[in-house]
C-alpha atoms as a PDB file:
ATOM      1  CA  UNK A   1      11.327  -4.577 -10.315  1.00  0.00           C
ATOM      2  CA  UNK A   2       8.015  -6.310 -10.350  1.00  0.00           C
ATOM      3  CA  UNK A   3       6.109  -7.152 -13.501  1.00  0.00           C
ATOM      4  CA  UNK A   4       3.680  -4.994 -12.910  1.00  0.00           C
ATOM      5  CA  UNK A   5       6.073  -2.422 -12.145  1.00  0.00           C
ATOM      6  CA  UNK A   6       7.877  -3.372 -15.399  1.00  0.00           C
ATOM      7  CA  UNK A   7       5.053  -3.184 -17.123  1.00  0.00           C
ATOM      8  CA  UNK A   8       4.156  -0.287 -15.975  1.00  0.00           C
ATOM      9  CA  UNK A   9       7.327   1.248 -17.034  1.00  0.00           C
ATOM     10  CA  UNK A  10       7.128  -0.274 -20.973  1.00  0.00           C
ATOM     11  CA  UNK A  11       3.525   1.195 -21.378  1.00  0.00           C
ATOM     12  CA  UNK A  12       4.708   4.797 -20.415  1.00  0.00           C
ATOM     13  CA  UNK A  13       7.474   4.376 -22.659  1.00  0.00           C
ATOM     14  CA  UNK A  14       5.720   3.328 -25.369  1.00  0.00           C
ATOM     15  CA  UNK A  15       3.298   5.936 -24.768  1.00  0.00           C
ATOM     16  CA  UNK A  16       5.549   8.662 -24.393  1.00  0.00           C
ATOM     17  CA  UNK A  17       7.531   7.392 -27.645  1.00  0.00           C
ATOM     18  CA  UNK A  18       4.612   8.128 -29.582  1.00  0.00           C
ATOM     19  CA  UNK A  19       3.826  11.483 -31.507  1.00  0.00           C
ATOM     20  CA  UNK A  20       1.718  14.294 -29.543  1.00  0.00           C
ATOM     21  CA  UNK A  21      -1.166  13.286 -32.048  1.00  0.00           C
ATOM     22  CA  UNK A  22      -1.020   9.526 -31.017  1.00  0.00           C
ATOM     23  CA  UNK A  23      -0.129   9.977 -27.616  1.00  0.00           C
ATOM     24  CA  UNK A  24      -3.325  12.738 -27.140  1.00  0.00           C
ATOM     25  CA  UNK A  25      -5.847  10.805 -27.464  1.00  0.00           C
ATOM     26  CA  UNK A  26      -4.538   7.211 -25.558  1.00  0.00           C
ATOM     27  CA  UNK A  27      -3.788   9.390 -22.769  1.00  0.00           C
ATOM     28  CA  UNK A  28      -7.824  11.099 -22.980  1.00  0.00           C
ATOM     29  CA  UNK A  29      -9.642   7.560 -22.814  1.00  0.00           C
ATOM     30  CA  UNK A  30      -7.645   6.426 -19.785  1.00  0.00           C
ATOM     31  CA  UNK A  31      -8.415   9.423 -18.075  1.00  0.00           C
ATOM     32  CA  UNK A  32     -12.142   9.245 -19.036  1.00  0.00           C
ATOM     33  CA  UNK A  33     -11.794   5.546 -17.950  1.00  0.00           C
ATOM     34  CA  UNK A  34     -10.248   6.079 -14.704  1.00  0.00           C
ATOM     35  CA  UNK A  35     -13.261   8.207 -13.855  1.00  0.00           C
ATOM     36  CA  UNK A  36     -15.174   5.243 -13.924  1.00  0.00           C
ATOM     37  CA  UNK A  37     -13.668   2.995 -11.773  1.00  0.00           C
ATOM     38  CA  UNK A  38     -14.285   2.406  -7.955  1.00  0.00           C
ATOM     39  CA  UNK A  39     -11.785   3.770  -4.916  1.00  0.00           C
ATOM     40  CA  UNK A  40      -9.109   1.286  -4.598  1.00  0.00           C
ATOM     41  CA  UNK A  41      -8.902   0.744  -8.596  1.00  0.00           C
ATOM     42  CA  UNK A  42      -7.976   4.465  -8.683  1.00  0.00           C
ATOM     43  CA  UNK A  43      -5.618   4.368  -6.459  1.00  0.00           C
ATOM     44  CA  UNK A  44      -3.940   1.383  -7.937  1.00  0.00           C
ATOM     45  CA  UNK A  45      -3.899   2.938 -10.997  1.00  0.00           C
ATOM     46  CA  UNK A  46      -2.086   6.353  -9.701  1.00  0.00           C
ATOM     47  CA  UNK A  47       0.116   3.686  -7.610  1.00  0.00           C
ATOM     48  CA  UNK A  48       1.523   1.757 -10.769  1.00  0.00           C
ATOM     49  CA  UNK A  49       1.465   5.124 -12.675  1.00  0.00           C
ATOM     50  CA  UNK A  50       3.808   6.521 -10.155  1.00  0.00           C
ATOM     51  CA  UNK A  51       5.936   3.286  -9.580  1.00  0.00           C
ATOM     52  CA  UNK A  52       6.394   2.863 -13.314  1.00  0.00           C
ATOM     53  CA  UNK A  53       7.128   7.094 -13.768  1.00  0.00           C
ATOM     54  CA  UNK A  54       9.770   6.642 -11.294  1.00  0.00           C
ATOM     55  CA  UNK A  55      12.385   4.610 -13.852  1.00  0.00           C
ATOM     56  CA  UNK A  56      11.406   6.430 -16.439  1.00  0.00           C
ATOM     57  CA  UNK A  57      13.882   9.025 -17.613  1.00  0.00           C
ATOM     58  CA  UNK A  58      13.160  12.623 -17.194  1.00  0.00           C
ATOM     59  CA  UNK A  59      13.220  13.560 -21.390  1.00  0.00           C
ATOM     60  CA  UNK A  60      10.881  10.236 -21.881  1.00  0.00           C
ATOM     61  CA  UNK A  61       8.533  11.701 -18.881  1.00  0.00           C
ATOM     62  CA  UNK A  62       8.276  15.084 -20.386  1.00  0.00           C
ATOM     63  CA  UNK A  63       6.106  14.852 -23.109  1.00  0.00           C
ATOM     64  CA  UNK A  64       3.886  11.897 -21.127  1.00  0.00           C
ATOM     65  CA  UNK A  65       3.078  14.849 -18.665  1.00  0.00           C
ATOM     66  CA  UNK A  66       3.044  17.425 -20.450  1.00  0.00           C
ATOM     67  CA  UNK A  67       0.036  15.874 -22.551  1.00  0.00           C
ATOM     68  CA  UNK A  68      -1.074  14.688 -19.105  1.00  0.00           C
ATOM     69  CA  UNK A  69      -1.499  18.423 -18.065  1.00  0.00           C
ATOM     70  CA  UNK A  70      -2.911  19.894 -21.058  1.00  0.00           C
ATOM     71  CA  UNK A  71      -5.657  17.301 -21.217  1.00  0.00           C
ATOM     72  CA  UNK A  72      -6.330  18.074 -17.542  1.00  0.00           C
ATOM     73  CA  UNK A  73      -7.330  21.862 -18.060  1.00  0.00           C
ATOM     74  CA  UNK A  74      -9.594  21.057 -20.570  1.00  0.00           C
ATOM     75  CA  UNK A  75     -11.531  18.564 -18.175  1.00  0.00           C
ATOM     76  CA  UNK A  76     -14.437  19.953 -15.967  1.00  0.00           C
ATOM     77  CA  UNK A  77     -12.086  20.585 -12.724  1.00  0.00           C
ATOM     78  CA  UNK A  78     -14.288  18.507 -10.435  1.00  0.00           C
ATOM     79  CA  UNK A  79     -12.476  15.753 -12.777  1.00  0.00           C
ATOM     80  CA  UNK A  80      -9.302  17.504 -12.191  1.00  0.00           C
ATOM     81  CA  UNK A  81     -10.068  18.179  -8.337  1.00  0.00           C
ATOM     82  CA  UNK A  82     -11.225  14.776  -7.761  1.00  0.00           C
ATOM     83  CA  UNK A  83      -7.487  13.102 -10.006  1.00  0.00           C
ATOM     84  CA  UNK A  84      -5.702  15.420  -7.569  1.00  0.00           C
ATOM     85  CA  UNK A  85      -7.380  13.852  -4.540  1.00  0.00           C
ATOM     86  CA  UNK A  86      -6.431  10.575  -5.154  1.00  0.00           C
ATOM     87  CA  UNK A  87      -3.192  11.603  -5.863  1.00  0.00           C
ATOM     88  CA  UNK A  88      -2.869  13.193  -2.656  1.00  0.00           C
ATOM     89  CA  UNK A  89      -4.370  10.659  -0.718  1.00  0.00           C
ATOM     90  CA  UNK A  90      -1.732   7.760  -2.604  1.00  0.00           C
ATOM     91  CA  UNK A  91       1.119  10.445  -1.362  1.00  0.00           C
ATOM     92  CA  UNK A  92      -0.023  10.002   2.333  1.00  0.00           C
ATOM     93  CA  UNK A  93      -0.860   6.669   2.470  1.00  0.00           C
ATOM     94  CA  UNK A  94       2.759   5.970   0.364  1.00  0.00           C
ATOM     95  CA  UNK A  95       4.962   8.151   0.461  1.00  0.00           C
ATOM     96  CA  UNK A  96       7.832   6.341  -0.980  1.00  0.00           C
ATOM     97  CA  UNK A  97       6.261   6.331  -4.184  1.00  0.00           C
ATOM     98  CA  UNK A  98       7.153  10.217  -4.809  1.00  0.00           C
ATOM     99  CA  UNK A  99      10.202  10.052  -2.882  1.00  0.00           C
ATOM    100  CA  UNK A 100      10.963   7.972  -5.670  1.00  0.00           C
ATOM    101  CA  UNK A 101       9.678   9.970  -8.334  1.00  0.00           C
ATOM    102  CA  UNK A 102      11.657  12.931 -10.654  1.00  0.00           C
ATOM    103  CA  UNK A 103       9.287  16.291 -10.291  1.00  0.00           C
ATOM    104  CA  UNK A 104      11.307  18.615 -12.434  1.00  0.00           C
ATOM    105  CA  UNK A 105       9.665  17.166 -15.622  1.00  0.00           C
ATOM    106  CA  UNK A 106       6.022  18.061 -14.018  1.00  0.00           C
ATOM    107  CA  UNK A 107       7.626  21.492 -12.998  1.00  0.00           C
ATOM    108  CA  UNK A 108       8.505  21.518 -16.475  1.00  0.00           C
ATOM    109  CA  UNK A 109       5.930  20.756 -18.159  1.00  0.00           C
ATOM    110  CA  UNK A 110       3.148  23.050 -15.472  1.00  0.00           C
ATOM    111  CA  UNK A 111       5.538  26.355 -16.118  1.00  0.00           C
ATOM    112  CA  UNK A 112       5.124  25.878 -20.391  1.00  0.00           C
ATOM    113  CA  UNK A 113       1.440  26.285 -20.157  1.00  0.00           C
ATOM    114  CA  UNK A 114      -0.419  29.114 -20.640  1.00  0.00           C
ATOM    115  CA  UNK A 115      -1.084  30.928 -17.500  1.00  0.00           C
ATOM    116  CA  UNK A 116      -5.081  30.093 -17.363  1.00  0.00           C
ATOM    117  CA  UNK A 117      -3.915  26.730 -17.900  1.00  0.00           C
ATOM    118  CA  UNK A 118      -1.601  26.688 -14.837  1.00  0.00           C
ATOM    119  CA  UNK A 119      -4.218  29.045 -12.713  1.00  0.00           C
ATOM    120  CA  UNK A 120      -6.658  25.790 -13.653  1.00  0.00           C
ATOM    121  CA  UNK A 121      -4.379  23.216 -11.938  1.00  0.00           C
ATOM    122  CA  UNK A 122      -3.580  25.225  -8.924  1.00  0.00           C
ATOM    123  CA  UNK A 123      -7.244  26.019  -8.190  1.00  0.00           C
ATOM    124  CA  UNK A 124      -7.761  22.672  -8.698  1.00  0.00           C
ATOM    125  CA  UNK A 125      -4.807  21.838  -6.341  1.00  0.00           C
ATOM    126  CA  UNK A 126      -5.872  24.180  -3.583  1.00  0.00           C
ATOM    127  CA  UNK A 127      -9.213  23.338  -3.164  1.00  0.00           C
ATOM    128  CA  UNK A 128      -8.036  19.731  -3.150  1.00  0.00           C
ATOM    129  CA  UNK A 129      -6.306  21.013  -0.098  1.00  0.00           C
ATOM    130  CA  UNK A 130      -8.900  22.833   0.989  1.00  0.00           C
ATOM    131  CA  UNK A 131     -11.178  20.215   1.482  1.00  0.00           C
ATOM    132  CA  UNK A 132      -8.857  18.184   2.667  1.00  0.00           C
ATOM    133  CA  UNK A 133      -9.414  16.859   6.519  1.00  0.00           C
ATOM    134  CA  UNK A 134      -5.764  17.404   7.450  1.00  0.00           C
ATOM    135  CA  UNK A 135      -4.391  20.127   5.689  1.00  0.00           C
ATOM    136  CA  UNK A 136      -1.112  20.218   7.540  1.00  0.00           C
ATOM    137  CA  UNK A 137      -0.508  16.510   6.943  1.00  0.00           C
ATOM    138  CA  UNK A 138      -0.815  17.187   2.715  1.00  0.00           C
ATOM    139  CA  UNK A 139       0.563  20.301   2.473  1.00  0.00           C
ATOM    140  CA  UNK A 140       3.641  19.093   4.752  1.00  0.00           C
ATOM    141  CA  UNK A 141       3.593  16.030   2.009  1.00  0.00           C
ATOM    142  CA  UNK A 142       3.375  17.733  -1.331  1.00  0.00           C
ATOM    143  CA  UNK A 143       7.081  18.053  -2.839  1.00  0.00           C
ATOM    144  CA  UNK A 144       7.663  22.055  -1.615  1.00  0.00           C
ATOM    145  CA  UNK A 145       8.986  23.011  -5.366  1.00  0.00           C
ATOM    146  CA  UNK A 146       5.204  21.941  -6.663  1.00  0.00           C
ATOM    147  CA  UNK A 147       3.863  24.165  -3.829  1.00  0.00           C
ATOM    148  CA  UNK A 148       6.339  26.921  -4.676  1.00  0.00           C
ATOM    149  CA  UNK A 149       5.551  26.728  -8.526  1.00  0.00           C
ATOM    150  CA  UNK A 150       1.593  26.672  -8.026  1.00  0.00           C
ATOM    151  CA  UNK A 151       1.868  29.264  -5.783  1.00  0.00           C
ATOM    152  CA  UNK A 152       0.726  27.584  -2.828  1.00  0.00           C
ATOM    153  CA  UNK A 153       3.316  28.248  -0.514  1.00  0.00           C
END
Protein backbone atom coordinates (compact mmCIF):
# COMPACT_ATOMS: atom_id res chain seq x y z
CA UNK A 1 0.00 0.00 0.00
CA UNK A 2 1.36 3.38 -0.83
CA UNK A 3 1.28 6.32 1.55
CA UNK A 4 -0.91 8.03 -0.24
CA UNK A 5 -3.00 5.13 -0.57
CA UNK A 6 -2.65 4.67 3.23
CA UNK A 7 -3.49 7.82 3.78
CA UNK A 8 -6.12 7.80 1.89
CA UNK A 9 -7.55 4.94 3.70
CA UNK A 10 -6.98 6.66 7.52
CA UNK A 11 -8.84 9.90 6.36
CA UNK A 12 -12.00 7.89 5.24
CA UNK A 13 -11.84 6.11 8.36
CA UNK A 14 -11.61 8.80 10.41
CA UNK A 15 -14.23 10.42 8.53
CA UNK A 16 -16.57 7.75 8.49
CA UNK A 17 -15.89 7.18 12.41
CA UNK A 18 -17.32 10.40 13.02
CA UNK A 19 -21.08 11.20 13.91
CA UNK A 20 -23.56 12.06 10.85
CA UNK A 21 -23.42 15.72 12.31
CA UNK A 22 -19.53 15.88 12.10
CA UNK A 23 -19.11 13.87 9.21
CA UNK A 24 -21.98 16.23 7.15
CA UNK A 25 -20.42 19.00 6.90
CA UNK A 26 -16.38 17.76 6.26
CA UNK A 27 -17.79 15.79 3.57
CA UNK A 28 -19.88 19.33 2.03
CA UNK A 29 -16.58 21.56 1.88
CA UNK A 30 -14.60 18.91 0.01
CA UNK A 31 -17.19 18.57 -2.38
CA UNK A 32 -17.59 22.38 -2.78
CA UNK A 33 -13.72 22.32 -2.99
CA UNK A 34 -13.36 19.73 -5.52
CA UNK A 35 -15.51 21.91 -7.74
CA UNK A 36 -12.84 24.20 -7.82
CA UNK A 37 -10.03 22.48 -8.86
CA UNK A 38 -8.65 21.91 -12.48
CA UNK A 39 -9.05 18.36 -14.63
CA UNK A 40 -6.32 16.18 -13.53
CA UNK A 41 -6.68 17.38 -9.69
CA UNK A 42 -10.22 15.93 -9.95
CA UNK A 43 -9.40 13.03 -11.14
CA UNK A 44 -6.68 12.44 -8.65
CA UNK A 45 -8.88 13.14 -6.11
CA UNK A 46 -11.72 10.46 -7.27
CA UNK A 47 -8.45 8.18 -7.93
CA UNK A 48 -7.17 8.22 -4.19
CA UNK A 49 -10.87 8.33 -3.07
CA UNK A 50 -11.43 5.10 -4.81
CA UNK A 51 -7.96 3.47 -4.00
CA UNK A 52 -8.36 4.33 -0.33
CA UNK A 53 -12.49 3.09 -0.42
CA UNK A 54 -11.24 -0.10 -1.67
CA UNK A 55 -9.61 -1.37 1.96
CA UNK A 56 -12.05 0.08 3.66
CA UNK A 57 -14.60 -2.27 5.15
CA UNK A 58 -18.06 -2.33 3.86
CA UNK A 59 -19.91 -1.18 7.56
CA UNK A 60 -17.02 1.71 7.79
CA UNK A 61 -17.99 2.68 3.94
CA UNK A 62 -21.63 2.84 4.62
CA UNK A 63 -22.23 5.78 6.40
CA UNK A 64 -19.12 7.70 4.33
CA UNK A 65 -21.50 7.16 1.25
CA UNK A 66 -24.41 7.34 2.41
CA UNK A 67 -23.66 11.08 3.55
CA UNK A 68 -21.84 11.19 0.21
CA UNK A 69 -25.26 10.63 -1.57
CA UNK A 70 -27.50 12.67 0.42
CA UNK A 71 -25.28 15.71 0.06
CA UNK A 72 -25.26 15.01 -3.69
CA UNK A 73 -29.15 15.48 -4.25
CA UNK A 74 -29.15 18.54 -2.60
CA UNK A 75 -26.37 19.98 -5.03
CA UNK A 76 -27.49 21.73 -8.34
CA UNK A 77 -27.15 18.38 -10.60
CA UNK A 78 -24.82 20.03 -13.10
CA UNK A 79 -22.51 19.57 -9.82
CA UNK A 80 -23.78 16.13 -9.55
CA UNK A 81 -23.63 15.48 -13.48
CA UNK A 82 -20.31 16.93 -13.80
CA UNK A 83 -18.84 14.46 -10.12
CA UNK A 84 -20.37 11.62 -12.14
CA UNK A 85 -18.32 12.46 -15.23
CA UNK A 86 -15.19 12.32 -13.74
CA UNK A 87 -16.05 9.37 -12.13
CA UNK A 88 -16.83 7.76 -15.25
CA UNK A 89 -14.07 8.95 -17.10
CA UNK A 90 -11.44 7.59 -13.92
CA UNK A 91 -13.50 4.08 -14.53
CA UNK A 92 -12.34 4.02 -18.25
CA UNK A 93 -9.15 5.31 -18.07
CA UNK A 94 -8.61 2.74 -14.73
CA UNK A 95 -10.50 0.29 -14.44
CA UNK A 96 -8.80 -1.61 -11.77
CA UNK A 97 -9.66 0.90 -9.39
CA UNK A 98 -13.49 -0.37 -9.20
CA UNK A 99 -12.60 -3.81 -9.86
CA UNK A 100 -11.15 -3.26 -6.66
CA UNK A 101 -13.81 -1.54 -5.02
CA UNK A 102 -17.02 -3.12 -2.73
CA UNK A 103 -20.42 -1.59 -4.51
CA UNK A 104 -22.96 -3.16 -2.24
CA UNK A 105 -22.44 -0.35 0.36
CA UNK A 106 -23.29 2.37 -2.56
CA UNK A 107 -26.23 -0.03 -3.55
CA UNK A 108 -26.96 0.28 -0.05
CA UNK A 109 -26.84 3.35 0.73
CA UNK A 110 -28.72 4.69 -3.14
CA UNK A 111 -31.85 2.12 -2.30
CA UNK A 112 -32.39 3.98 1.57
CA UNK A 113 -33.08 7.26 -0.02
CA UNK A 114 -36.11 8.68 -0.75
CA UNK A 115 -37.22 7.97 -4.19
CA UNK A 116 -36.75 11.79 -5.58
CA UNK A 117 -33.51 11.44 -4.07
CA UNK A 118 -32.55 8.29 -6.05
CA UNK A 119 -34.60 9.64 -9.35
CA UNK A 120 -31.89 12.76 -8.77
CA UNK A 121 -28.79 10.51 -9.07
CA UNK A 122 -29.98 8.45 -11.92
CA UNK A 123 -30.93 11.49 -14.03
CA UNK A 124 -27.85 12.70 -13.14
CA UNK A 125 -26.23 9.32 -14.11
CA UNK A 126 -27.97 9.02 -17.44
CA UNK A 127 -27.38 12.14 -18.86
CA UNK A 128 -23.77 11.64 -17.80
CA UNK A 129 -24.15 8.82 -20.22
CA UNK A 130 -25.92 10.58 -22.47
CA UNK A 131 -23.48 12.97 -23.25
CA UNK A 132 -21.02 10.77 -23.15
CA UNK A 133 -18.92 10.25 -26.65
CA UNK A 134 -18.89 6.46 -26.31
CA UNK A 135 -21.80 5.30 -24.70
CA UNK A 136 -21.16 1.63 -25.26
CA UNK A 137 -17.64 1.88 -23.83
CA UNK A 138 -19.29 3.43 -20.18
CA UNK A 139 -22.23 1.71 -20.03
CA UNK A 140 -20.25 -1.70 -20.81
CA UNK A 141 -17.91 -0.25 -17.76
CA UNK A 142 -20.34 0.76 -15.08
CA UNK A 143 -20.64 -2.25 -12.44
CA UNK A 144 -24.19 -3.86 -14.08
CA UNK A 145 -25.84 -4.03 -10.34
CA UNK A 146 -25.46 0.09 -10.30
CA UNK A 147 -27.09 0.04 -13.77
CA UNK A 148 -29.73 -2.44 -12.62
CA UNK A 149 -30.49 -0.42 -9.33
CA UNK A 150 -30.69 3.11 -11.18
CA UNK A 151 -32.67 1.69 -13.60
CA UNK A 152 -30.48 2.07 -16.42
CA UNK A 153 -30.35 -1.21 -17.75
Amino acid sequence: MSVDQKASVDILQIVANLPDFLRKPIITKKLNEFYSLDEPSKFETISMILRGSSSIESNKLYPLIKTWLEILTELESNKVTEIFRVYCEVLLINPVLFEKLNIRPLIDAYLELENKNKMILSDCLKEVIFLFPNRTEISKAIPKLILEQLKIV
